[in-house]
N, C-alpha and C. Protein backbone atom coordinates (compact mmCIF):
# COMPACT_ATOMS: atom_id res chain seq x y z
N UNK A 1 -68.03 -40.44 -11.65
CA UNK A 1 -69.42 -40.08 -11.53
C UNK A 1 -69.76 -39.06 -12.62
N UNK A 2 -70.85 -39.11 -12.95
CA UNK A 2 -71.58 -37.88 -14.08
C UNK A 2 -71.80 -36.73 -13.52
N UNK A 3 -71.69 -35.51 -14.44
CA UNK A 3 -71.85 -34.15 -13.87
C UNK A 3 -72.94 -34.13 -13.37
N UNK A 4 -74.30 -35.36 -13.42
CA UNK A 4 -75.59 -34.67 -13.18
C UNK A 4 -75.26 -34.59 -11.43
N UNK A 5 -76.71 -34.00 -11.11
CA UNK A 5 -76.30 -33.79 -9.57
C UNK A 5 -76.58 -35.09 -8.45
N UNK A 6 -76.20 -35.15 -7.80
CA UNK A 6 -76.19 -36.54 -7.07
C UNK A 6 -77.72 -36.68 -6.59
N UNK A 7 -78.55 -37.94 -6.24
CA UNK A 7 -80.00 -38.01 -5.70
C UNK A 7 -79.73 -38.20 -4.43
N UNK A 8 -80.84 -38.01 -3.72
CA UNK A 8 -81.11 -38.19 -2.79
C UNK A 8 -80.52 -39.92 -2.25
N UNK A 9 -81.05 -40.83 -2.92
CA UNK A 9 -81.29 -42.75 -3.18
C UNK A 9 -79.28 -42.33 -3.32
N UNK A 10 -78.92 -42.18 -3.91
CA UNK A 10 -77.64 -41.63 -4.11
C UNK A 10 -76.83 -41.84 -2.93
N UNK A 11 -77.05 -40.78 -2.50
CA UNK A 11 -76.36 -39.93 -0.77
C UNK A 11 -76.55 -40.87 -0.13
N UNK A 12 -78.03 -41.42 0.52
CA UNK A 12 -78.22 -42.27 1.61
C UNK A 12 -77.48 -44.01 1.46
N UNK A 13 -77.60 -44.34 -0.02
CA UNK A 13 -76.61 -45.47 -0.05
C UNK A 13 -75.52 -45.55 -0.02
N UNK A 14 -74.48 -44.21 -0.20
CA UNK A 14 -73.27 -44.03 -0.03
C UNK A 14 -73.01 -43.76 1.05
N UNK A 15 -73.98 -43.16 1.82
CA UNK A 15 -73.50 -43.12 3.37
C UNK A 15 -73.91 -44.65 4.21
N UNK A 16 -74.70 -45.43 3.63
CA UNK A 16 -74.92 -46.52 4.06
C UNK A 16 -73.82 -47.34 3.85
N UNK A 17 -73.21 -46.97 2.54
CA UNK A 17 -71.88 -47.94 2.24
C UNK A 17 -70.54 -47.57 3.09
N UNK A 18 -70.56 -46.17 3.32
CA UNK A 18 -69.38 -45.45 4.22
C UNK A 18 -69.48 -46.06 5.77
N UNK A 19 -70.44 -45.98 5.96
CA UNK A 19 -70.92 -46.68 7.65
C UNK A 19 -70.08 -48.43 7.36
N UNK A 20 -71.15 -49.00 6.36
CA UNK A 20 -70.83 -50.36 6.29
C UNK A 20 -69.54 -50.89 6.55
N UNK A 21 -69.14 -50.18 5.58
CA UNK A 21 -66.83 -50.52 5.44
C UNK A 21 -66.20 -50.17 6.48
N UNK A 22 -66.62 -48.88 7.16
CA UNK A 22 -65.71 -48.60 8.00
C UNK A 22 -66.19 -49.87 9.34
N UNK A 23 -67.23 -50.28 9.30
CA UNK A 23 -67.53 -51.29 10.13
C UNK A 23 -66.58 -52.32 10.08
N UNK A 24 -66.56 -52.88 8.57
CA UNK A 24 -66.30 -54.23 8.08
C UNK A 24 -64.29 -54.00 8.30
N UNK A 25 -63.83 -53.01 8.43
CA UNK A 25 -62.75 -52.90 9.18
C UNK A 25 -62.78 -53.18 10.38
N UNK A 26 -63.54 -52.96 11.22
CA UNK A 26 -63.17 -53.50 12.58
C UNK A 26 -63.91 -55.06 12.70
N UNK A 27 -64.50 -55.10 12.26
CA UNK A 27 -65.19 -57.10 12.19
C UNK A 27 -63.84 -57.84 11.28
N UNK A 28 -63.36 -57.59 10.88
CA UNK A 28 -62.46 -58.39 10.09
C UNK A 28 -61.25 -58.16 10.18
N UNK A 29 -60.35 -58.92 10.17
CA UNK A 29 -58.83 -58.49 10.77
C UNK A 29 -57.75 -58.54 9.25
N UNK A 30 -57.73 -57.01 9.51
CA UNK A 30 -57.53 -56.78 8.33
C UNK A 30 -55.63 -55.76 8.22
N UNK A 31 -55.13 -56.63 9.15
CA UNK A 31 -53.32 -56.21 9.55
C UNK A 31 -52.78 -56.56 9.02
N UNK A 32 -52.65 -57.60 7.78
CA UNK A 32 -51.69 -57.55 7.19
C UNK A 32 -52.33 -56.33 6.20
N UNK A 33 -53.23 -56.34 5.52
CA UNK A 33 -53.35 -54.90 4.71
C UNK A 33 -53.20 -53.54 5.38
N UNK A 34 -53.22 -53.26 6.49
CA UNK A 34 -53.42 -52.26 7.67
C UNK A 34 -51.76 -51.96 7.63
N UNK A 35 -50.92 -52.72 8.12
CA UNK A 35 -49.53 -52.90 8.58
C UNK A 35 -49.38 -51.87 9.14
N UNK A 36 -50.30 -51.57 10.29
CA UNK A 36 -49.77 -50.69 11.49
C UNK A 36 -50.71 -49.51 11.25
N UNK A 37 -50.99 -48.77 10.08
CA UNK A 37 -52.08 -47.62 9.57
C UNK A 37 -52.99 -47.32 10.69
N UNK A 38 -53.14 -46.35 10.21
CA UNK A 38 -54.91 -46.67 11.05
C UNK A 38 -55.55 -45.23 9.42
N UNK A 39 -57.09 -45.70 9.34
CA UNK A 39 -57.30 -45.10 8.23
C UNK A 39 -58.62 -44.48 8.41
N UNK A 40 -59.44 -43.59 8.19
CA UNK A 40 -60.47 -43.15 7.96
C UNK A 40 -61.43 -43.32 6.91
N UNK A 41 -62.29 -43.83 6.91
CA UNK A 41 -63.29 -43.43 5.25
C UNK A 41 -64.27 -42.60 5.67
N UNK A 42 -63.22 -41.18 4.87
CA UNK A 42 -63.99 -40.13 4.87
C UNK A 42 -64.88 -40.08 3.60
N UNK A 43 -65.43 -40.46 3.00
CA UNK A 43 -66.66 -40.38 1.83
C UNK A 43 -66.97 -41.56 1.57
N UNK A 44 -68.16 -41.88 0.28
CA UNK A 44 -68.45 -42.06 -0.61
C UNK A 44 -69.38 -41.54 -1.61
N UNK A 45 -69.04 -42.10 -2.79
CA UNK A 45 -70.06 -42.14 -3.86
C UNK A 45 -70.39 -43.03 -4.49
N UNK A 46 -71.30 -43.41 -4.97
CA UNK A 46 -72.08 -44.42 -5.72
C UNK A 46 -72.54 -43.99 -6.75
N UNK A 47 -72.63 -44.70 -7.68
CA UNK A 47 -72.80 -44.83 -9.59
C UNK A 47 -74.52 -44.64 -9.17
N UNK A 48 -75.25 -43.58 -10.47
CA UNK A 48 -76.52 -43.58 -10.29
C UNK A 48 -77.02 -45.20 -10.78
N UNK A 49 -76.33 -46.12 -10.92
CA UNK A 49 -77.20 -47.56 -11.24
C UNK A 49 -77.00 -48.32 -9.89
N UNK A 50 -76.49 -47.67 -8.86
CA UNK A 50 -75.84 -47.90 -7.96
C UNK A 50 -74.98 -49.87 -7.55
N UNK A 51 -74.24 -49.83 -8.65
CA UNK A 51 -73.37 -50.81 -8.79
C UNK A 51 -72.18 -50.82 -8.65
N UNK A 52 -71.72 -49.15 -8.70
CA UNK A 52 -70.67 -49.09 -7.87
C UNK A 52 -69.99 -47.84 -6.80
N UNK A 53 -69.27 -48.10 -6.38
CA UNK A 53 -68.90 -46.95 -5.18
C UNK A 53 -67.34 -47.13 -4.66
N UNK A 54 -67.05 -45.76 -5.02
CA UNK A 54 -65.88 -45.62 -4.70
C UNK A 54 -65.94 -44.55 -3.12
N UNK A 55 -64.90 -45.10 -2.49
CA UNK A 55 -64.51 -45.03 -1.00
C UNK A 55 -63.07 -44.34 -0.99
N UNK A 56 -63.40 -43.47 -0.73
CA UNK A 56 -62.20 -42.72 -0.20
C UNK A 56 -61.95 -42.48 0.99
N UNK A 57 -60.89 -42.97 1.45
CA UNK A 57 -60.11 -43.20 2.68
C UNK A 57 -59.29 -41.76 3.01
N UNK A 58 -58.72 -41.82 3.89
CA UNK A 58 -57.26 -41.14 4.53
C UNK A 58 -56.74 -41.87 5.89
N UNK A 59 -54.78 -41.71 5.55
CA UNK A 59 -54.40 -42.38 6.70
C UNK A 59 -53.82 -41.07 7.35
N UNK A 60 -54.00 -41.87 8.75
CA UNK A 60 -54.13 -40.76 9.78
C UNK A 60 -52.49 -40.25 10.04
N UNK A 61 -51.67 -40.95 9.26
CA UNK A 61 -50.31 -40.38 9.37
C UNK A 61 -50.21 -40.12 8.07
N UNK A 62 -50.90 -39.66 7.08
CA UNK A 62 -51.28 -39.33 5.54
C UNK A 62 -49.99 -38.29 5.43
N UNK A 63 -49.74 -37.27 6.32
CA UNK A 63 -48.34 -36.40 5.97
C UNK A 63 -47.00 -37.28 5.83
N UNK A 64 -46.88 -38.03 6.52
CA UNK A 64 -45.29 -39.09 6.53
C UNK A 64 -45.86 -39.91 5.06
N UNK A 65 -46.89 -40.32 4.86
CA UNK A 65 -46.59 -41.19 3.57
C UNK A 65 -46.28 -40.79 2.71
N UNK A 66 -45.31 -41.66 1.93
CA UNK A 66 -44.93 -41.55 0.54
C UNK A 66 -45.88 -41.43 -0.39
N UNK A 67 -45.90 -41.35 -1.93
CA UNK A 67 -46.76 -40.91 -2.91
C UNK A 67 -46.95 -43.02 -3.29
N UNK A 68 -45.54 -43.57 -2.91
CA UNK A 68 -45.57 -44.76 -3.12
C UNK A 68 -46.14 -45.55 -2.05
N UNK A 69 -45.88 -45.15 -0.96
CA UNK A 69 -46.61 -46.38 -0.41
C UNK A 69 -48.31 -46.54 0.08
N UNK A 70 -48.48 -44.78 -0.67
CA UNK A 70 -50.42 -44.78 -0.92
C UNK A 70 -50.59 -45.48 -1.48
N UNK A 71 -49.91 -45.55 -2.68
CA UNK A 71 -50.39 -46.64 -3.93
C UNK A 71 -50.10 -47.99 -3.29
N UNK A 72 -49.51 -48.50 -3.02
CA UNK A 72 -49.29 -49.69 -2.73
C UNK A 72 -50.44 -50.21 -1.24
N UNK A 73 -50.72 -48.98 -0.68
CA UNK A 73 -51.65 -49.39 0.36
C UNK A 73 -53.23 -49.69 -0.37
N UNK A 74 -53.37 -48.33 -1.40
CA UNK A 74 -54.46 -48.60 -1.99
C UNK A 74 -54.86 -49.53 -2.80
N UNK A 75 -53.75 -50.27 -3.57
CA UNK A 75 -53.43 -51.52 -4.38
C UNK A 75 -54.29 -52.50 -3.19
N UNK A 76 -53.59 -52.64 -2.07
CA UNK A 76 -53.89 -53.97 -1.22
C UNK A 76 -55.27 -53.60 -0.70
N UNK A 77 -55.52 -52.31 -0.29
CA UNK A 77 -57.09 -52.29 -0.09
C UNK A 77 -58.21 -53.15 -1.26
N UNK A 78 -57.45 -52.86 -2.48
CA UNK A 78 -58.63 -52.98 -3.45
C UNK A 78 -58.55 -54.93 -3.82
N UNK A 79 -57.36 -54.92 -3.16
CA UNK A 79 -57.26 -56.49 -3.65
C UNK A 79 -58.31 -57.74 -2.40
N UNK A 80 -58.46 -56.80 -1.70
CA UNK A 80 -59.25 -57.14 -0.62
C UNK A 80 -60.61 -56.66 -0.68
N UNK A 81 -60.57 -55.67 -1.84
CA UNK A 81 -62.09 -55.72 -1.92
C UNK A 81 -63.09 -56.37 -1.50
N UNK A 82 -63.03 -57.72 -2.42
CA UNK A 82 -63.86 -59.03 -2.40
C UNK A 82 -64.58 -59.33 -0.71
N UNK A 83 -63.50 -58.86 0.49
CA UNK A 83 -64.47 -59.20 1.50
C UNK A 83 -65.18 -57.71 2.06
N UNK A 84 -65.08 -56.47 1.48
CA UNK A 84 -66.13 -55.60 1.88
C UNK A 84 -67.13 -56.15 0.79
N UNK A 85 -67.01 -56.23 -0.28
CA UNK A 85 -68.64 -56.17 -1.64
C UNK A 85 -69.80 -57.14 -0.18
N UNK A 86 -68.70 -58.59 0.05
CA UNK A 86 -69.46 -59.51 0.69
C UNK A 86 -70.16 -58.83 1.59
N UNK A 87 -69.17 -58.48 2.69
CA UNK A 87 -69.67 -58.08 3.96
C UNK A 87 -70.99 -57.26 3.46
N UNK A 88 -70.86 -56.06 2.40
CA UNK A 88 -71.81 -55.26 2.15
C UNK A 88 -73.46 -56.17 1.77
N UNK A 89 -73.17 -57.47 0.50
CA UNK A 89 -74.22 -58.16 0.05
C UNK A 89 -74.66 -58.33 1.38
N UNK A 90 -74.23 -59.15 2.64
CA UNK A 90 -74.84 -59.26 3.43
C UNK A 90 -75.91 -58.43 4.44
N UNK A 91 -75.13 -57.07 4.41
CA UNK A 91 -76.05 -55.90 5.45
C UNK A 91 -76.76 -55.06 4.57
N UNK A 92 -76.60 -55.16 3.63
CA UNK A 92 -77.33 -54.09 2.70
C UNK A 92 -78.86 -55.26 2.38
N UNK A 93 -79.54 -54.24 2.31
CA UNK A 93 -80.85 -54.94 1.71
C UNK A 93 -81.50 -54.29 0.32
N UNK A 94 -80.61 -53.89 -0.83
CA UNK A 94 -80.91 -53.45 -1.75
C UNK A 94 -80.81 -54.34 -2.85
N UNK A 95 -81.46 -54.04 -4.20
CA UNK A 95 -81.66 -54.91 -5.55
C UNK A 95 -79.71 -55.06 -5.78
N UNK A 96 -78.90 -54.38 -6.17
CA UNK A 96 -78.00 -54.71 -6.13
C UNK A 96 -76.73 -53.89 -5.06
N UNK A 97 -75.67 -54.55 -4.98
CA UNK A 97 -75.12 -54.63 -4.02
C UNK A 97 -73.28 -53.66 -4.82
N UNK A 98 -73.45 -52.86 -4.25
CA UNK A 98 -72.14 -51.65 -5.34
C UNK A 98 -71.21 -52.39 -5.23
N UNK A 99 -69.99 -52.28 -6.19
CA UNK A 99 -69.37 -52.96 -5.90
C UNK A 99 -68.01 -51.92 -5.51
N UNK A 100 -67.32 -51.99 -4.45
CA UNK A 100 -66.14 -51.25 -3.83
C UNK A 100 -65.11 -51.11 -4.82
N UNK A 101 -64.62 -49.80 -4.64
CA UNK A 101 -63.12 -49.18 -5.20
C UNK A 101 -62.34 -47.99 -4.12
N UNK A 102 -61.60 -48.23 -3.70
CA UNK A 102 -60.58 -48.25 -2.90
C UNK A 102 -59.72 -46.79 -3.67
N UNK A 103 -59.78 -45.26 -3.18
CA UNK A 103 -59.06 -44.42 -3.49
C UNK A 103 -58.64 -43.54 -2.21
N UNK A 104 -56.97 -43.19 -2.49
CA UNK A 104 -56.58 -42.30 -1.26
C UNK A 104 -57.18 -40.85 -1.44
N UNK A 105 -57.83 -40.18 -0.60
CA UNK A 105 -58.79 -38.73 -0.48
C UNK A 105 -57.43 -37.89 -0.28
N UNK A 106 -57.38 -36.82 -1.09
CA UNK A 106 -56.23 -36.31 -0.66
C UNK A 106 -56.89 -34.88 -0.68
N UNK A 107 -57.51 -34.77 -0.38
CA UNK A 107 -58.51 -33.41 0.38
C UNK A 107 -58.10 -32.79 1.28
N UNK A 108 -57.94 -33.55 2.48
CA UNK A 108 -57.25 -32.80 3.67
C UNK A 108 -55.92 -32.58 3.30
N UNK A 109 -55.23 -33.01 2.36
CA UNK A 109 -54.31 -32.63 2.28
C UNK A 109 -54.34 -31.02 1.33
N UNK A 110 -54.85 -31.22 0.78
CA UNK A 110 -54.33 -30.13 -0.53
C UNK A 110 -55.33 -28.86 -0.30
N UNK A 111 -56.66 -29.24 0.96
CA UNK A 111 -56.64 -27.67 1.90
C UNK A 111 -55.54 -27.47 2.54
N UNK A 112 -54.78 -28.22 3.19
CA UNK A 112 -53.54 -27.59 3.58
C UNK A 112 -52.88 -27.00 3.35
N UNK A 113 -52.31 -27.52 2.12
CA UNK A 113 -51.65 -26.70 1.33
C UNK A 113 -51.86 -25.52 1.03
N UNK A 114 -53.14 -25.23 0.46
CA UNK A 114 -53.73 -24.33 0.39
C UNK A 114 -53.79 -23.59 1.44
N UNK A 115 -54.42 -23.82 2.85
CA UNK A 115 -54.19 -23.28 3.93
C UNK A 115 -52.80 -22.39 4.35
N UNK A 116 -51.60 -23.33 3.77
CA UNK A 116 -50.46 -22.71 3.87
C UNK A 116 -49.94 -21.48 2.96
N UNK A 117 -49.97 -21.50 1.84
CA UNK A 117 -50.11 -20.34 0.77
C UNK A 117 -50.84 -18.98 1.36
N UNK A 118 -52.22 -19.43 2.03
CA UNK A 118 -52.99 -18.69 1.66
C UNK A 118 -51.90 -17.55 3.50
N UNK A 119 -51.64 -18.34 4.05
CA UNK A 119 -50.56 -18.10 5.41
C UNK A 119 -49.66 -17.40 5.02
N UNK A 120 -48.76 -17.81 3.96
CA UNK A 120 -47.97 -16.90 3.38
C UNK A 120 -48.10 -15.70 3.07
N UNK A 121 -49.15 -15.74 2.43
CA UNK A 121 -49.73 -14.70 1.26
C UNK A 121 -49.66 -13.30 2.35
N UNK A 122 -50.68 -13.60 3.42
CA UNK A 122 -50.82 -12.63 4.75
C UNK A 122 -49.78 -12.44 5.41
N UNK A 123 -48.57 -13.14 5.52
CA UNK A 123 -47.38 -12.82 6.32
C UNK A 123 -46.82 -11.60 5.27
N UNK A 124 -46.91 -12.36 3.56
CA UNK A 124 -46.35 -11.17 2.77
C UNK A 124 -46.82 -9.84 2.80
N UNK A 125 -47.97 -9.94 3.08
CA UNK A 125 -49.04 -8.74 2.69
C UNK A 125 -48.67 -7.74 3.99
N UNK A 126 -48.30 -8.67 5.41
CA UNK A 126 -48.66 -7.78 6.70
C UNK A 126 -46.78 -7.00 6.20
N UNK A 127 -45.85 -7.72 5.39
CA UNK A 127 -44.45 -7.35 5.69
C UNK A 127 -44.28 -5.86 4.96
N UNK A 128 -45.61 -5.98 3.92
CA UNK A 128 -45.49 -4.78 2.53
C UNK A 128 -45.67 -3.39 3.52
């Protein structure tokens, strides 16, 4: 996305697209890409031509996964694209229809982290 600041037309189609997908997961049986997961889509954003939008997910056992088998989950999300864009052409009623990209959110993770440091920091501070 561009540094400018996001619009309004922006926000509401990305949250229209965030609603949509996480829908189009439960309408569509989607276990062999799933293989047991269970996942969240916590965001999106959409391109100001709004043609495309990237979706960022998290899995809810996101601490046990590997660095490899994100990628490989996110690989098969995106190869499956093709039936969210659809699902979306269908419920969306806009000039064009974004087209999905599939990234692991690693947000909650790396406040954690952070969270933890910042834990440290005060255990050090209370020991001085």
């Amino acid at each position: 996305m561009s540094m400018r600041e996001t619009t309004q037309r922006q926000r509401r189609i990305a949250e229209q697209v965030r609603q949509l997908v996480a829908e189009a997961f439960y309408q569509h049986d989607f276990s062999d890409v799933l293989a047991g997961e269970q996942l969240t889509v916590s965001s999106t954003e959409v391109s100001r031509d709004m043609k495309l939008a990237k979706v960022f997910y998290t899995l809810l056992s996101g601490d046990e996964a590997t660095p490899q088998q994100i990628k490989a989950f996110t690989k098969s999300l995106n190869e499956q694209a093709h039936v969210f864009n659809h699902y979306l052409a269908t419920n969306m009623h806009t000039k064009y229809t974004p087209k999905i990209r599939f990234f692991y959110d690693q947000s909650f993770e790396e406040a954690s982290r952070v969270d933890s440091l910042l834990s440290r920091l005060a255990k050090n501070a209370d020991n001085d």
